[in-house]
N, C-alpha and C. Protein backbone atom coordinates (compact mmCIF):
# COMPACT_ATOMS: atom_id res chain seq x y z
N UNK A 1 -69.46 -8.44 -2.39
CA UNK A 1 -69.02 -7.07 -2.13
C UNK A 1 -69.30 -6.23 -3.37
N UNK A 2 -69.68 -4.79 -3.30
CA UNK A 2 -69.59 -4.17 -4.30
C UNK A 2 -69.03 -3.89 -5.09
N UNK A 3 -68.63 -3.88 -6.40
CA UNK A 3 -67.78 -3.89 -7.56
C UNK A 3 -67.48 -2.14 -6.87
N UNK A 4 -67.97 -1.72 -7.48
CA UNK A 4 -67.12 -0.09 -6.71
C UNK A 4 -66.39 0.13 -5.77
N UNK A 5 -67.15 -0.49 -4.73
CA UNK A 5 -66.29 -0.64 -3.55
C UNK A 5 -64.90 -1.37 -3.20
N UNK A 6 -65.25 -2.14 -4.19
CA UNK A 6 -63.74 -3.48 -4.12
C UNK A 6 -62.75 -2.46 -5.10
N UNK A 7 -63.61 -1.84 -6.26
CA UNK A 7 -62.14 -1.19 -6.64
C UNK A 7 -61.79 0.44 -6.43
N UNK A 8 -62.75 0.89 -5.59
CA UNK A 8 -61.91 1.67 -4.66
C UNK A 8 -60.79 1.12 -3.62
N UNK A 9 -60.94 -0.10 -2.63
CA UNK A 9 -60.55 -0.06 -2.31
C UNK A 9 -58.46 -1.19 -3.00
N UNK A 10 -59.34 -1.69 -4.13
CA UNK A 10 -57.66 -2.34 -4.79
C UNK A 10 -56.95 -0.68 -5.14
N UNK A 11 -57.48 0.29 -5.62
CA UNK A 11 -57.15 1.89 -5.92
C UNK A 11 -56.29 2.10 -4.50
N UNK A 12 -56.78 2.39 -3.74
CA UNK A 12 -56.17 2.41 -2.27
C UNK A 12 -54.85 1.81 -1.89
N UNK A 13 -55.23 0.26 -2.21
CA UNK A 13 -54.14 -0.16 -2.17
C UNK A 13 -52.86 -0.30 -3.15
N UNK A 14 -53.36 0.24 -3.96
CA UNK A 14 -52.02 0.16 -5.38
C UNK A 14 -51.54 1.30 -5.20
N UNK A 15 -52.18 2.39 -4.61
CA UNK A 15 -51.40 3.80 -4.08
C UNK A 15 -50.80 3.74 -3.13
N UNK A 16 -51.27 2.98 -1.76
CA UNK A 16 -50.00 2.88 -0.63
C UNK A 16 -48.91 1.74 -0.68
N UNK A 17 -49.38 0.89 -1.63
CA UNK A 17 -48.10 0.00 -2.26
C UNK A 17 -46.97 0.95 -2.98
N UNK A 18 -47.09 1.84 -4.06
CA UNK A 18 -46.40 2.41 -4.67
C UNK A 18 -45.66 3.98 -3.31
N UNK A 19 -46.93 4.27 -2.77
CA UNK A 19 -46.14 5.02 -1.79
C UNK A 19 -44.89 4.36 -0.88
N UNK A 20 -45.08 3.34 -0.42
CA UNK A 20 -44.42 2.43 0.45
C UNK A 20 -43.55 2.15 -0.20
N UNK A 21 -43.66 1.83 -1.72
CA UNK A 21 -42.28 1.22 -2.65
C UNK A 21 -41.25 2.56 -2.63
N UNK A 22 -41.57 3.47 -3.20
CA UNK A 22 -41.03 4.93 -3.03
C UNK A 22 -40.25 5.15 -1.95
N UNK A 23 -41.27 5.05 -1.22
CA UNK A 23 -40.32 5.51 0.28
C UNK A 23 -39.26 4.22 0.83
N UNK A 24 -39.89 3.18 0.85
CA UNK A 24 -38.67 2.06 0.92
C UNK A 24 -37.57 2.08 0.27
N UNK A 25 -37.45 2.36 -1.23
CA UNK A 25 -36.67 2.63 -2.47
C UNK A 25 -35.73 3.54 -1.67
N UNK A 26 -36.63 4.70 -1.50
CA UNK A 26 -35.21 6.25 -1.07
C UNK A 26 -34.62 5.84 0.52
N UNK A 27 -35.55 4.93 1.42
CA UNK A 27 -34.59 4.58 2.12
C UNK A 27 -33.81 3.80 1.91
N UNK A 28 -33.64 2.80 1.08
CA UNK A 28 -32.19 1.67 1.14
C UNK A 28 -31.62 2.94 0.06
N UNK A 29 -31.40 3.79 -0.68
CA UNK A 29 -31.21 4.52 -1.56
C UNK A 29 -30.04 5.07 -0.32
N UNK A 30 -30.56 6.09 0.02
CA UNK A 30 -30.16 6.65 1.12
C UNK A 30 -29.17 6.12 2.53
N UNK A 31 -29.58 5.06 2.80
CA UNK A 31 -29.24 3.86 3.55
C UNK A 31 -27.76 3.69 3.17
N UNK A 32 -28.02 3.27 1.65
CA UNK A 32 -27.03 3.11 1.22
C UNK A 32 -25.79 3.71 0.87
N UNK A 33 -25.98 5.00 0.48
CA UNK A 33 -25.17 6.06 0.31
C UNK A 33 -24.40 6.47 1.74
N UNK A 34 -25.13 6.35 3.13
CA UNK A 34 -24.65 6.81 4.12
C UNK A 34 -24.01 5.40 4.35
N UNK A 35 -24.06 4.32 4.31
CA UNK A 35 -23.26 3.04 4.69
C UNK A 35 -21.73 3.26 3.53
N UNK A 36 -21.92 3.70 2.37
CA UNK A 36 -20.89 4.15 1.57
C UNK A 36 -19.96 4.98 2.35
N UNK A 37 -20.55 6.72 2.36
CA UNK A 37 -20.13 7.75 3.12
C UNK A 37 -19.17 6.60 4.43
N UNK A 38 -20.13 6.17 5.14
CA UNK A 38 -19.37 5.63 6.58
C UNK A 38 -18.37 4.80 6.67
N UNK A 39 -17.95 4.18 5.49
CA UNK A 39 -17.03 3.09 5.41
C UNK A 39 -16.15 3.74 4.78
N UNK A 40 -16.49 4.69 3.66
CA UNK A 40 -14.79 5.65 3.22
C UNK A 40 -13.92 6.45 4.79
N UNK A 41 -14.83 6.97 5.24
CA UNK A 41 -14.75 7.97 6.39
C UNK A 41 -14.06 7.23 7.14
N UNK A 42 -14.62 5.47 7.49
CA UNK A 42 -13.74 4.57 8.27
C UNK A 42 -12.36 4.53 7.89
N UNK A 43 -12.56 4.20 6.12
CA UNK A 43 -10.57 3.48 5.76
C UNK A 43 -10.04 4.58 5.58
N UNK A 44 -10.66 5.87 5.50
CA UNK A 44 -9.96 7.32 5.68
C UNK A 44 -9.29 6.88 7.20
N UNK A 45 -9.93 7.09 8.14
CA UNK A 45 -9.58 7.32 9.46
C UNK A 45 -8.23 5.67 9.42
N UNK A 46 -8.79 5.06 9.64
CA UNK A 46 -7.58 4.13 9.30
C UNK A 46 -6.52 4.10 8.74
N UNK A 47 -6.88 4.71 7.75
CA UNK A 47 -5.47 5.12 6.95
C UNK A 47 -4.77 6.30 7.16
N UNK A 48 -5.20 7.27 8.44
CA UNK A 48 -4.17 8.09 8.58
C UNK A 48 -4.16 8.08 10.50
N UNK A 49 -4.61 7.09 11.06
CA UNK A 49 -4.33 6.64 12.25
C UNK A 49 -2.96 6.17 12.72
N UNK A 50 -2.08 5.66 11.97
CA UNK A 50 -0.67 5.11 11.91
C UNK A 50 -0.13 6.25 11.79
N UNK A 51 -0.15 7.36 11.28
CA UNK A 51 0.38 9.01 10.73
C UNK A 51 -0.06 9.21 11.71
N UNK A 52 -1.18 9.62 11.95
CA UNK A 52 -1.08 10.33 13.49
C UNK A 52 -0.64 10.27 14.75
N UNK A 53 -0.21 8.71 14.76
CA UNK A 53 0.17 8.86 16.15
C UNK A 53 1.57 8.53 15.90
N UNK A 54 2.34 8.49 14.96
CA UNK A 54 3.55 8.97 14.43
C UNK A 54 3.74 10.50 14.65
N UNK A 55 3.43 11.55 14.21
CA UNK A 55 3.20 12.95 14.32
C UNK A 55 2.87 13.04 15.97
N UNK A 56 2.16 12.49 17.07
CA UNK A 56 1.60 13.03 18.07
C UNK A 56 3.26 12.30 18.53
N UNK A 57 3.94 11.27 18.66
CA UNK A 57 5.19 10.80 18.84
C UNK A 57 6.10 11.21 19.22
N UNK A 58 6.58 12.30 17.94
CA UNK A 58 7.52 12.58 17.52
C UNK A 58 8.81 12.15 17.11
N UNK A 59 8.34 11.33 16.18
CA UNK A 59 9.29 10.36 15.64
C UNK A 59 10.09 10.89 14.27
N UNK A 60 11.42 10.95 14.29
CA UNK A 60 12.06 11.52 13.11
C UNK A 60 12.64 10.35 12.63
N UNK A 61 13.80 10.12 12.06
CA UNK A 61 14.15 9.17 11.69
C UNK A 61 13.98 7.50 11.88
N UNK A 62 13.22 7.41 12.91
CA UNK A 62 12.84 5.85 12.87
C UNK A 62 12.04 4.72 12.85
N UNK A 63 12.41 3.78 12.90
CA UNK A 63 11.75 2.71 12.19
C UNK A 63 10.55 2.43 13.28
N UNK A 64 8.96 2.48 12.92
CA UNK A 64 8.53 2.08 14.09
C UNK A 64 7.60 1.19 13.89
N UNK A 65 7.47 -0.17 14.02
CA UNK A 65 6.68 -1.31 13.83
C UNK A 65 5.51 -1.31 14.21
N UNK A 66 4.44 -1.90 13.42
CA UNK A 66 3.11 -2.03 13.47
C UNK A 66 2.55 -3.43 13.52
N UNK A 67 1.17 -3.71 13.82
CA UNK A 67 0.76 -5.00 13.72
C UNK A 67 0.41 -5.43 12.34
N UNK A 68 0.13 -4.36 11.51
CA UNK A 68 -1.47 -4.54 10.92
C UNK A 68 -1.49 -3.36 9.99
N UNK A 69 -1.80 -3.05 8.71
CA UNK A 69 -1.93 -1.81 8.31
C UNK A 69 -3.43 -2.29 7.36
N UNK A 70 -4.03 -1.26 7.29
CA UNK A 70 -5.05 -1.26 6.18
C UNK A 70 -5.73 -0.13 5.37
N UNK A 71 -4.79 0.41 4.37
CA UNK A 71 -4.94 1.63 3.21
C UNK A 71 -6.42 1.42 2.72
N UNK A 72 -7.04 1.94 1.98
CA UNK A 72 -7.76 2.50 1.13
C UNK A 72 -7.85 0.97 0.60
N UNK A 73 -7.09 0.70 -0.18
CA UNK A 73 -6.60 -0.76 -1.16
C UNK A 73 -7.00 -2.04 -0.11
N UNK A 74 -7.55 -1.98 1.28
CA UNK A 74 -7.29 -3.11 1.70
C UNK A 74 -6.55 -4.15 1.78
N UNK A 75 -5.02 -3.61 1.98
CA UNK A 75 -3.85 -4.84 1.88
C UNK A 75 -3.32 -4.97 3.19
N UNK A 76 -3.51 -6.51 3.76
CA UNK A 76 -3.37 -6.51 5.34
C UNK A 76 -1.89 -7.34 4.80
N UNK A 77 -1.04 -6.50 5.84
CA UNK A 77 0.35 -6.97 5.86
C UNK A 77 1.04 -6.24 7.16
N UNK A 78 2.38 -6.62 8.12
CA UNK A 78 2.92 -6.53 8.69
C UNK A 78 3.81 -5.64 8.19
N UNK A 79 3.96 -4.47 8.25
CA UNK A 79 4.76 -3.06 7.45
C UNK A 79 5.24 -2.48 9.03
N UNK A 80 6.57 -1.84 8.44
CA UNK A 80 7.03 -0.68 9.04
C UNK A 80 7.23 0.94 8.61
N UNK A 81 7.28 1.89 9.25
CA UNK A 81 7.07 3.33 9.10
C UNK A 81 8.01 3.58 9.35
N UNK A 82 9.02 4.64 8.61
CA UNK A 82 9.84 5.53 8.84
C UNK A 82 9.58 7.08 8.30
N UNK A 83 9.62 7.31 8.88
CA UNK A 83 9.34 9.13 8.93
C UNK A 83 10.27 9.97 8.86
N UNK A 84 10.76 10.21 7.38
CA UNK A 84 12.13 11.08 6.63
C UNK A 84 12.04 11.63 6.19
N UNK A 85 12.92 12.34 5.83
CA UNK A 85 13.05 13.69 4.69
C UNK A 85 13.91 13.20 3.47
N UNK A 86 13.55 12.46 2.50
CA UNK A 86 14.23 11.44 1.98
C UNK A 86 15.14 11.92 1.08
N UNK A 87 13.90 13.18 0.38
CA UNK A 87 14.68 13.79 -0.57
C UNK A 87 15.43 15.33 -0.27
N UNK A 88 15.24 15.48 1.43
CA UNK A 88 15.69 16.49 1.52
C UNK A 88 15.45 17.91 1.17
N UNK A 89 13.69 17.80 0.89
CA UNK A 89 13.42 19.09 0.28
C UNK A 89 12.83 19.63 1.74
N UNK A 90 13.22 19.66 2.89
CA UNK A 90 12.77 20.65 4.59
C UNK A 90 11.64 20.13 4.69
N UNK A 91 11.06 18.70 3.84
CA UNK A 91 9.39 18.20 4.37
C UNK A 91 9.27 17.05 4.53
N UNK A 92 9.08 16.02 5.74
CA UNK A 92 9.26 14.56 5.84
C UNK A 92 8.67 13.81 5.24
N UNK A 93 8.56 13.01 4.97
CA UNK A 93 7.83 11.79 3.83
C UNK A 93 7.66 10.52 5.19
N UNK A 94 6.67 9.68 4.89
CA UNK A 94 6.29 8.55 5.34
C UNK A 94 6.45 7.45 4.25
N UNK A 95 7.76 6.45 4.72
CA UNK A 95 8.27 5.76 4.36
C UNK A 95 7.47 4.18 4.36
N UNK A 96 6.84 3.61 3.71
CA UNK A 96 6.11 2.25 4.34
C UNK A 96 6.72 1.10 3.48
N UNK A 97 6.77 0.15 4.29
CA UNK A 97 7.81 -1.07 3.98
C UNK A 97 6.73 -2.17 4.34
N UNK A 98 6.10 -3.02 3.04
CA UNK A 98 5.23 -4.00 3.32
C UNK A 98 5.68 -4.87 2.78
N UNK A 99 5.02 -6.29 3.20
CA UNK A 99 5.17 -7.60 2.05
C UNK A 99 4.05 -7.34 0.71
N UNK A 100 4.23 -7.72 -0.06
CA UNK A 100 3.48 -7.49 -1.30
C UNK A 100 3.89 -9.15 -2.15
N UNK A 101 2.70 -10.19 -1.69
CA UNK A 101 2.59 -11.81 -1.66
C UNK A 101 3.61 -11.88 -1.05
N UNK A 102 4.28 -13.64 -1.41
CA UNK A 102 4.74 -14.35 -0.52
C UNK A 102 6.55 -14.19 -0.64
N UNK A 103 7.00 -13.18 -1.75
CA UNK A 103 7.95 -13.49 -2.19
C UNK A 103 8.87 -12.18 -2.02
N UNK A 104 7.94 -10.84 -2.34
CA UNK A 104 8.04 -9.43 -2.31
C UNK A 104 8.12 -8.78 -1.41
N UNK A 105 8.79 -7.54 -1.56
CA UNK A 105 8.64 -6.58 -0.44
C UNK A 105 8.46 -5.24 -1.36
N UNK A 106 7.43 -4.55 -0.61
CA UNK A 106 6.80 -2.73 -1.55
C UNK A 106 7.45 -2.02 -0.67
N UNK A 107 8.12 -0.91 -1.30
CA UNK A 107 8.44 0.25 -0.55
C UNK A 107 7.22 1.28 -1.34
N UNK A 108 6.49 2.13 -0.05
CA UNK A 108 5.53 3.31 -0.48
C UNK A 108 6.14 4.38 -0.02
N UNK A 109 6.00 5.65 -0.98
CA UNK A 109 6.60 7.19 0.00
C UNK A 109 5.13 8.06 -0.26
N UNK A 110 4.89 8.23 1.11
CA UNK A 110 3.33 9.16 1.17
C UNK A 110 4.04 10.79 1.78
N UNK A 111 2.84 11.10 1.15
CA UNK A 111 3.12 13.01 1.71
C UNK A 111 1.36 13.00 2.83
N UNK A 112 1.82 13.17 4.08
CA UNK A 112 1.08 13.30 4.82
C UNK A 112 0.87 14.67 5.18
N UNK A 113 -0.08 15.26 4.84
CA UNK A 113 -0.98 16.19 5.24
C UNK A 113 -1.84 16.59 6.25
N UNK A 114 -1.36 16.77 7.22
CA UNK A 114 -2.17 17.07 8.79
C UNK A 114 -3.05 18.04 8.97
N UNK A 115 -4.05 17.33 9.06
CA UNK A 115 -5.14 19.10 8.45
C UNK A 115 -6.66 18.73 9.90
N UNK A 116 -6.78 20.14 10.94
CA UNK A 116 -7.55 19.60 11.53
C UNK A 116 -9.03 18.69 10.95
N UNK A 117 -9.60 19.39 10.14
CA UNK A 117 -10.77 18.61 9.94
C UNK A 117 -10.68 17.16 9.23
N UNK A 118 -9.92 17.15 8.70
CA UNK A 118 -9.68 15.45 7.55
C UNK A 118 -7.79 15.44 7.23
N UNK A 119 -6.95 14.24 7.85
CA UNK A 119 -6.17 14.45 7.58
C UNK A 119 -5.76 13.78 6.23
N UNK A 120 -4.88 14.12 5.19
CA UNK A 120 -5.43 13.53 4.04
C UNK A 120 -3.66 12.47 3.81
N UNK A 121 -4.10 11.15 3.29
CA UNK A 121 -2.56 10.79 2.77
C UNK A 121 -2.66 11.12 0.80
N UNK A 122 -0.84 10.76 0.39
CA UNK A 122 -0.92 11.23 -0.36
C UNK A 122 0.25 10.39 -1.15
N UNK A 123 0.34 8.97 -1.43
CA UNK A 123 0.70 7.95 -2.04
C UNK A 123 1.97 9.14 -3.37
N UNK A 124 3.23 9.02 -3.36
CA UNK A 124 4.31 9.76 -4.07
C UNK A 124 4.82 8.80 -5.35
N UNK A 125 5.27 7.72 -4.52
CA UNK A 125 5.71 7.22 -5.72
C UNK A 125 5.21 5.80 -4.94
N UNK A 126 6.20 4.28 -5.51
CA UNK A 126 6.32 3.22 -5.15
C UNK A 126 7.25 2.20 -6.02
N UNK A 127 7.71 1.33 -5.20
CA UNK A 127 8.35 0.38 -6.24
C UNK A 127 8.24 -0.86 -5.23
N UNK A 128 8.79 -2.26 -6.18
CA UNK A 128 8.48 -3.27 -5.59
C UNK A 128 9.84 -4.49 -5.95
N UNK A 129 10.03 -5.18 -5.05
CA UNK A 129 11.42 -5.92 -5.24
C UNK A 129 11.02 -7.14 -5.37
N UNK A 130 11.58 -7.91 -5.48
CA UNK A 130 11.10 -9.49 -6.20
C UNK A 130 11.65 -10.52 -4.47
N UNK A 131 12.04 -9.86 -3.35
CA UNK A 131 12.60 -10.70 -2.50
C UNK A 131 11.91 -9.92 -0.74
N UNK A 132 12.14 -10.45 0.00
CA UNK A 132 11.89 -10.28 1.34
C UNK A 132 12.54 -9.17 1.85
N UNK A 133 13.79 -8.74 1.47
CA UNK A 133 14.80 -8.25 1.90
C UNK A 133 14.54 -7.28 2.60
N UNK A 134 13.91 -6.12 2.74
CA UNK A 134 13.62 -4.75 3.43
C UNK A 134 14.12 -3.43 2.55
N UNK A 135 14.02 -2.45 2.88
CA UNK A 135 15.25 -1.32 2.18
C UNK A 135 15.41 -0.42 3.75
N UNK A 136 16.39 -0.40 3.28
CA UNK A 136 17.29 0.58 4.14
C UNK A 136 17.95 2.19 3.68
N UNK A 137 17.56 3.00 4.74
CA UNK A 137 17.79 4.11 4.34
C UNK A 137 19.14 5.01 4.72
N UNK A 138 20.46 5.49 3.55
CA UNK A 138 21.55 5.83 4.05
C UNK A 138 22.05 6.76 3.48
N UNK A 139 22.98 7.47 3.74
CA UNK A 139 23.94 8.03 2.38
C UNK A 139 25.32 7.70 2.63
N UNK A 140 24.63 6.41 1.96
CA UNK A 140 26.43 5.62 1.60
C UNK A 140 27.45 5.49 0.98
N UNK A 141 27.64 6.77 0.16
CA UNK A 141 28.64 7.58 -0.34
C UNK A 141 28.96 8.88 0.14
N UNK A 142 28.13 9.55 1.13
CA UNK A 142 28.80 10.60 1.79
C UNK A 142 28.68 11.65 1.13
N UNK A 143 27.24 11.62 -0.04
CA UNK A 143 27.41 12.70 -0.77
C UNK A 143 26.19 14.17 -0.46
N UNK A 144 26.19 13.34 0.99
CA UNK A 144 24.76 14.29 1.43
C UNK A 144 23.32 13.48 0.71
N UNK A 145 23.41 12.70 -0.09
CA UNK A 145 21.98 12.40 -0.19
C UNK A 145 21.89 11.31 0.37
N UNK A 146 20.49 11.09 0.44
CA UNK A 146 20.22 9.38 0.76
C UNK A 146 19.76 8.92 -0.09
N UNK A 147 20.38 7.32 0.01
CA UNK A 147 20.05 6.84 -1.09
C UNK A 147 19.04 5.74 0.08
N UNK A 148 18.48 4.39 -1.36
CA UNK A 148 17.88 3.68 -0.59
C UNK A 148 18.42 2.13 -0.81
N UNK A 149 18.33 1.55 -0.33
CA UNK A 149 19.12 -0.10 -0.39
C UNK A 149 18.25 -1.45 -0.12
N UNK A 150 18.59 -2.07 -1.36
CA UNK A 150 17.77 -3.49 -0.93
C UNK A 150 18.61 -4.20 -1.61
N UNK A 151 17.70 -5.75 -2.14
CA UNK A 151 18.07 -6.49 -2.96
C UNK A 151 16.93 -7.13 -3.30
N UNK A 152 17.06 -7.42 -4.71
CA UNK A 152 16.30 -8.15 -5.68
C UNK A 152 16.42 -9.10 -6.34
N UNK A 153 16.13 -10.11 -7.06
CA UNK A 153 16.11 -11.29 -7.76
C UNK A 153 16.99 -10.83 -8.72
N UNK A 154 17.75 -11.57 -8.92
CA UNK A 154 18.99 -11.29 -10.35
C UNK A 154 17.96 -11.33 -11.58
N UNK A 155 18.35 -10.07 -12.34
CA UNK A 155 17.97 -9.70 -13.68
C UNK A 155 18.68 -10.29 -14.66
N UNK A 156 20.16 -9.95 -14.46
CA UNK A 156 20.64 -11.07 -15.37
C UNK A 156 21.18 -12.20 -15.63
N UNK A 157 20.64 -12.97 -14.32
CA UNK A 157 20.99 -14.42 -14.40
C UNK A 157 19.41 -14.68 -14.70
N UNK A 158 18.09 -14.04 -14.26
CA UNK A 158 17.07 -14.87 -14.93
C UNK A 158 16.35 -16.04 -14.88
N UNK A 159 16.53 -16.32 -13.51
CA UNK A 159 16.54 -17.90 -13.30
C UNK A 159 15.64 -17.70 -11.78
N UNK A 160 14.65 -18.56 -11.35
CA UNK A 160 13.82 -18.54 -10.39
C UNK A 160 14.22 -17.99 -9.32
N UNK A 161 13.44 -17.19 -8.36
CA UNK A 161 13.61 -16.73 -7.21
C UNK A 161 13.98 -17.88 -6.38
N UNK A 162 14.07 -18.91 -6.35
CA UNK A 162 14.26 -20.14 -5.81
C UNK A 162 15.67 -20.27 -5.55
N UNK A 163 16.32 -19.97 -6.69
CA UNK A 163 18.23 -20.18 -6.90
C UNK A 163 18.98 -19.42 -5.89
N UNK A 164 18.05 -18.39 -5.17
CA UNK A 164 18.94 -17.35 -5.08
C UNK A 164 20.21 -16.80 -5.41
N UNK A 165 19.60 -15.92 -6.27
CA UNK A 165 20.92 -15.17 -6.62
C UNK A 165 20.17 -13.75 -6.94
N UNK A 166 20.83 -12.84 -6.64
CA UNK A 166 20.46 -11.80 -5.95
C UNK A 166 21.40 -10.54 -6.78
N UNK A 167 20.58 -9.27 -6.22
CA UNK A 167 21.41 -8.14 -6.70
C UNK A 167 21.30 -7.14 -5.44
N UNK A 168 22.56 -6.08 -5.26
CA UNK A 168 22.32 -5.37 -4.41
C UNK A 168 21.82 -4.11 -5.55
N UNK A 169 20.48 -3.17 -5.05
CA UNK A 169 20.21 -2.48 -5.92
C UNK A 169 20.01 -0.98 -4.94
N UNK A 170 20.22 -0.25 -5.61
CA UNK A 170 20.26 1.57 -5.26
C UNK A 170 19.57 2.42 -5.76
N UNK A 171 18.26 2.78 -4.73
CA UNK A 171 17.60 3.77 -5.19
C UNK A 171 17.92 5.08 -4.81
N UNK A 172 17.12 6.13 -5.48
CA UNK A 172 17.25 7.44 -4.78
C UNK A 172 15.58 8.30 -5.57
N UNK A 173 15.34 8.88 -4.11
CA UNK A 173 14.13 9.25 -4.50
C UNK A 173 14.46 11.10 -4.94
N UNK A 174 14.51 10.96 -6.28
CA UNK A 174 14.82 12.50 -7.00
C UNK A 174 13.20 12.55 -7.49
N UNK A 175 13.25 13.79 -8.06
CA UNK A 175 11.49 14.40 -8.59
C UNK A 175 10.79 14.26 -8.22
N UNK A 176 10.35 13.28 -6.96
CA UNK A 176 8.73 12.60 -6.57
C UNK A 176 9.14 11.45 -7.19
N UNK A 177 10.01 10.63 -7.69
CA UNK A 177 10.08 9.20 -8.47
C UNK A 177 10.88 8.72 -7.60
N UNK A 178 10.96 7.16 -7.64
CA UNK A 178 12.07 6.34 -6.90
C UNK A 178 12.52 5.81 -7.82
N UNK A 179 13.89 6.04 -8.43
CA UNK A 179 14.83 5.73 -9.37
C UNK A 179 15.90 4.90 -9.39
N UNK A 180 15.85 3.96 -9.85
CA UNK A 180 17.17 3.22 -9.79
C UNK A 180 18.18 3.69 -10.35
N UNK A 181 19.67 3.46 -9.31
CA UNK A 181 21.08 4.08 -9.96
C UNK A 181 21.89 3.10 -10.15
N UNK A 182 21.72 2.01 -9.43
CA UNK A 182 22.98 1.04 -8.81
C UNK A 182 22.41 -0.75 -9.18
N UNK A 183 22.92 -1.26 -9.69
CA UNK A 183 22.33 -2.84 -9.49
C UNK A 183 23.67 -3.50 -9.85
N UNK A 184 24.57 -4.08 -8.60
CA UNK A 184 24.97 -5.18 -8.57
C UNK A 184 24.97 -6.60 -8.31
N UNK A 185 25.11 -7.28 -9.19
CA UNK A 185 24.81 -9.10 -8.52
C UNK A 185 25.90 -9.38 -8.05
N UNK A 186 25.18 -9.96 -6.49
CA UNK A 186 25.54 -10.18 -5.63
C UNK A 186 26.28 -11.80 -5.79
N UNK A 187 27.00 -12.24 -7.10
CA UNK A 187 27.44 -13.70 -7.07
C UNK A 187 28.18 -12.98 -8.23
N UNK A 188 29.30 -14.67 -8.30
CA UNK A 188 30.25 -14.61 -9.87
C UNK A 188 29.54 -15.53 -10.62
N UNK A 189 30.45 -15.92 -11.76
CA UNK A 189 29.92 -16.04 -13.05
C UNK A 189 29.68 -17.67 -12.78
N UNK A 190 31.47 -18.28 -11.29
CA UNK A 190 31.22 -19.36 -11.19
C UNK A 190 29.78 -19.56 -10.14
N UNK A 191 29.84 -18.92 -9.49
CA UNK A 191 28.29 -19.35 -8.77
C UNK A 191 27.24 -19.45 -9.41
N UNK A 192 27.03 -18.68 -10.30
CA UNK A 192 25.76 -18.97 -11.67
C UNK A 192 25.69 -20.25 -11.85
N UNK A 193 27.03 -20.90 -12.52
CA UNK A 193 27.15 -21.65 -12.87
C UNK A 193 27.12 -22.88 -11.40
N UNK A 194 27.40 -22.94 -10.48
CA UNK A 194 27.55 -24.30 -9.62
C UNK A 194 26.03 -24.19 -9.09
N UNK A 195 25.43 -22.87 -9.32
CA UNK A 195 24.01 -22.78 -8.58
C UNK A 195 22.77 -23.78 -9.59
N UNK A 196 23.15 -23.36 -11.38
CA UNK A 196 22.69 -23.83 -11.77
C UNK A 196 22.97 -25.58 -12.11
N UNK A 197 24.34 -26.13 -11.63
CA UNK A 197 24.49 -27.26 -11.88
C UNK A 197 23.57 -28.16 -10.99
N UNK A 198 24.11 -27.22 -9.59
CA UNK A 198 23.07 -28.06 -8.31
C UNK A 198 21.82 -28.05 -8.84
N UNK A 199 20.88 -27.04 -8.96
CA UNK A 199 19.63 -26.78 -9.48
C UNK A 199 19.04 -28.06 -10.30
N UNK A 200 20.52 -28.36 -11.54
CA UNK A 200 19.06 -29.67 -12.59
C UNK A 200 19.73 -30.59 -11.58
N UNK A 201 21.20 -31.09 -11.34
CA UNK A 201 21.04 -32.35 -10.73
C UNK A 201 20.12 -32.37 -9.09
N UNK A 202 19.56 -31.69 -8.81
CA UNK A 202 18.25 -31.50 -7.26
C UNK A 202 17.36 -32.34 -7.94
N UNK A 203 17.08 -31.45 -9.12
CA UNK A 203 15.65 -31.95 -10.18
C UNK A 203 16.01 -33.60 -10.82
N UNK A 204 16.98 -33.82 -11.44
CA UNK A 204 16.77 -34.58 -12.60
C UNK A 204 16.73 -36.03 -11.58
């Protein structure tokens, strides 16, 4: 074959190689960016699918069980929704009550934003308890506010979630924060003590 001819035509081909690379390039480029775009847009929509059909409901104060939740964060857990006005400022809050591992329970307070084109959530505060327990929402002093109620792993006994021994603890959601007011343990000084006797003689 002709030397000219052969490298016209390798010329040829090192130009529609590089064209082809180019254009292949900006499509997975592109590709990619819209597979991005489409999967936020998804855990968007997911994540305010539980809100919406809470809001289409009309659910005020109660508790309403789900299968399945999946935020932004990807955390699959069995949670419940309550839909309050916690702190009483005339605007409801979305209350979410998940497991957080095998031992915990998360309370989340979101400000949901209902907006036709994109409805947006809006994560307030959070806190997290060391036990299964749930929180419950009351005003159990009668002072017009609500407070919030659980229980947690004793702080100052200190000793494995295993022992149980426990505290009843009292939140209240003031500023946008969830604040602790209240932590009583839920045992005496002798139960510490017979919990921890049982405890080494189980072990030893």
């Amino acid at each position: 074959m002709d030397t000219e001819l052969l490298n016209k035509i390798l010329a040829i081909l090192t130009i529609t190689g590089w064209v082809v690379g180019i254009v292949s390039f900006y499509y997975a480029y592109r590709s990619g960016k819209k597979y991005e775009e489409l999967m936020s847009m998804l855990f968007n929509k997911l994540a305010s699918q539980p809100f919406e059909l809470i809001g289409m409901l009309g659910i005020d104060a109660q508790n309403t069980v789900k299968h399945l939740y999946d935020f932004q964060e990807h955390v699959h857990s069995p949670y419940t929704v309550t839909k309050l006005d916690i702190d009483q400022d005339g605007e409801e809050e979305l209350l979410i009550q998940s497991g957080c591992g095998p031992y915990s329970c998360k309370l989340e307070i979101y400000k949901f934003n209902r907006a036709d084109d994109e409805p947006t959530l809006t994560l307030i505060d959070s806190t997290v308890v060391s036990t299964m327990a749930g929180y419950v929402f009351n005003d159990i002093d009668g002072d017009g506010k609500i407070e919030i109620i659980t229980e947690d792993n004793s702080q100052k006994a200190e000793k494995p979630y295993v022992m149980g021994l426990r505290d009843r603890v009292i939140y209240r959601f003031e500023n946008k924060k969830i604040k602790e007011i209240s932590r009583i343990e839920l045992y005496s000084d002798e139960d510490l003590k017979e919990v921890i006797q049982h405890f080494k003689s189980y072990h030893s």
